[in-house]
Protein backbone atom coordinates (compact mmCIF):
# COMPACT_ATOMS: atom_id res chain seq x y z
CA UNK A 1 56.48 97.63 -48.33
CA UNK A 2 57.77 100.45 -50.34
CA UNK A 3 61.50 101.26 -49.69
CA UNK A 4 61.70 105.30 -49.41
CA UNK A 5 64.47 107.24 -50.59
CA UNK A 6 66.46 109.64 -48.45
CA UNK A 7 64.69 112.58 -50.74
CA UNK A 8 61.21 110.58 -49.48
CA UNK A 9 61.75 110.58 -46.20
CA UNK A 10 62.29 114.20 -45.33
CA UNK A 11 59.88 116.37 -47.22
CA UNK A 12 60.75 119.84 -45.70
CA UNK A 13 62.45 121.71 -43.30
CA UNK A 14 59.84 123.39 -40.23
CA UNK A 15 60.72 127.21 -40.06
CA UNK A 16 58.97 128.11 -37.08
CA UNK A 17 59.87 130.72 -34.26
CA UNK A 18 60.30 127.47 -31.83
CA UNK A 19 62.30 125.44 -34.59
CA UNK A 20 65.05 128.44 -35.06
CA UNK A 21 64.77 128.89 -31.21
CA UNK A 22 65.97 125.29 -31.30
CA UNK A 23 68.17 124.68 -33.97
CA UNK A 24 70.27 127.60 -33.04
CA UNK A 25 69.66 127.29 -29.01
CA UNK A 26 73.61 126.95 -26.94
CA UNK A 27 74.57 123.83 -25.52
CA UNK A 28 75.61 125.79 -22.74
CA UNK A 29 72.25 125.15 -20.52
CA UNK A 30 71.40 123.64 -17.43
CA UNK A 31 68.03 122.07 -18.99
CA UNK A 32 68.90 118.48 -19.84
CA UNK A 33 66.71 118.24 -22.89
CA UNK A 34 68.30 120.73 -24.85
CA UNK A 35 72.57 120.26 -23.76
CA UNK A 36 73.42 117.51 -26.64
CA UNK A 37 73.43 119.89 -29.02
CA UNK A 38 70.53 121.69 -31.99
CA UNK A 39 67.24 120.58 -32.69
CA UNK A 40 66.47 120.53 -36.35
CA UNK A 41 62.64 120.23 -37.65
CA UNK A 42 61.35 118.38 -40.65
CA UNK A 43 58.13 117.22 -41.98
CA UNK A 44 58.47 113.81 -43.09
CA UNK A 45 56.80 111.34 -44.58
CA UNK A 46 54.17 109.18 -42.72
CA UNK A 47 55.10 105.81 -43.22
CA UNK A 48 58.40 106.81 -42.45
CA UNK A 49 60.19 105.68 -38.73
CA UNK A 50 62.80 107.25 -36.57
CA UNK A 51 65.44 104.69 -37.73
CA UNK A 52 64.61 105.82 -41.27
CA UNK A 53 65.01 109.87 -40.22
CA UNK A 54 67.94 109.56 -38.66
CA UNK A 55 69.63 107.51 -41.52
CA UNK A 56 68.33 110.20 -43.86
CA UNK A 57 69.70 113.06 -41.92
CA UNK A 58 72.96 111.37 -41.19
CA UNK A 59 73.17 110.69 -44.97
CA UNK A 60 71.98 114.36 -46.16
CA UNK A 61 73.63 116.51 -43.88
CA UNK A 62 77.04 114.19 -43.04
CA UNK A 63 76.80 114.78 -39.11
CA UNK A 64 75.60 112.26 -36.17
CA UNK A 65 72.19 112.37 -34.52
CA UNK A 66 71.52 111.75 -31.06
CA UNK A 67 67.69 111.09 -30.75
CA UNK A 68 65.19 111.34 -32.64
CA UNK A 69 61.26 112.38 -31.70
CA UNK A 70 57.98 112.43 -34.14
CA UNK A 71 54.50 113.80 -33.44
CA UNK A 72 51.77 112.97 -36.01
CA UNK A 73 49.25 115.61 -37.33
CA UNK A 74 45.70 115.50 -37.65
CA UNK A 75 44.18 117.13 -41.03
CA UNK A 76 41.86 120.10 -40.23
CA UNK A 77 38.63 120.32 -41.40
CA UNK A 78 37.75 123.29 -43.65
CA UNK A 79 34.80 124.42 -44.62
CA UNK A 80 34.35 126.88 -47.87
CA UNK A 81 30.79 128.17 -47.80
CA UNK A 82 28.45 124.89 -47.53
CA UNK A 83 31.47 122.70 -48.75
CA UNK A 84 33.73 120.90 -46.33
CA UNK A 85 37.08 118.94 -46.86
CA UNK A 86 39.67 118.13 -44.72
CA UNK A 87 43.63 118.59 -45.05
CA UNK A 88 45.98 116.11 -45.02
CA UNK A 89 47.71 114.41 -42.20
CA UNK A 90 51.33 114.62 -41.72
CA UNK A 91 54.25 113.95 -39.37
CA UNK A 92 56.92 116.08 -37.93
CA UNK A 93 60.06 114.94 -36.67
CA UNK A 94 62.72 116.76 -34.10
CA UNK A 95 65.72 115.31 -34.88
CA UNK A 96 68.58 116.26 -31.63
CA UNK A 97 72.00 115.97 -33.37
CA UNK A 98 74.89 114.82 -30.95
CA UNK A 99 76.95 117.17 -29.13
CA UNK A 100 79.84 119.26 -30.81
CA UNK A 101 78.50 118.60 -34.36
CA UNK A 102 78.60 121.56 -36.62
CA UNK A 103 75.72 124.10 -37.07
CA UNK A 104 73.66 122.72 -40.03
CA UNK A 105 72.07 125.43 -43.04
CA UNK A 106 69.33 123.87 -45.05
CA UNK A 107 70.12 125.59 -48.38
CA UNK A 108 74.01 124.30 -48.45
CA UNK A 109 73.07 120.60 -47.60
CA UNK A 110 71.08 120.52 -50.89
């Protein structure tokens, strides 16, 4: 097994409507899913697991997650005139950080 770096594991940040709906959403809600505190999104790297994320975060952006959740991505096919390929599969990962940890900006963390 290959050992992935930190820089491996998390590829890219998701900057969706949904993802800044959740990353900046208050922990002062009744829903139970969303009161430990922001959501942050990544694409990560397949082979990677949830152990692995949250070390990575933890070690990249110096706060403490809570939970982490992955979903894995199909490739689409595509077709280009009579040609057909597919894109590539990849995983995303929601990482909850705990409560009362401070609000985290992609750019200053790297």
């Amino acid at each position: 097994m290959i050992k992935l770096s930190v820089w491996d594991i998390l590829k890219s940040p998701v900057v969706t409507e949904k993802s800044v709906i959740l990353k900046e959403v208050s922990s002062d809600e009744n829903d139970t899913d969303r009161n430990e505190g922001q959501v942050l999104t990544f694409r990560v790297a397949t082979k990677a697991g949830k152990e692995d994320i949250k070390k990575a975060v933890e070690e990249i952006f110096n706060v403490k997650v809570s939970k982490v959740r992955t979903v894995q991505y199909d490739g689409k096919i595509k077709k280009r005139g009579r040609y057909e390929g597919r894109r590539p599969s990849w995983k995303k990962a929601y990482v909850t950080l705990k409560k009362g940890e401070p609000m985290v900006d992609y750019a200053e963390a790297i």
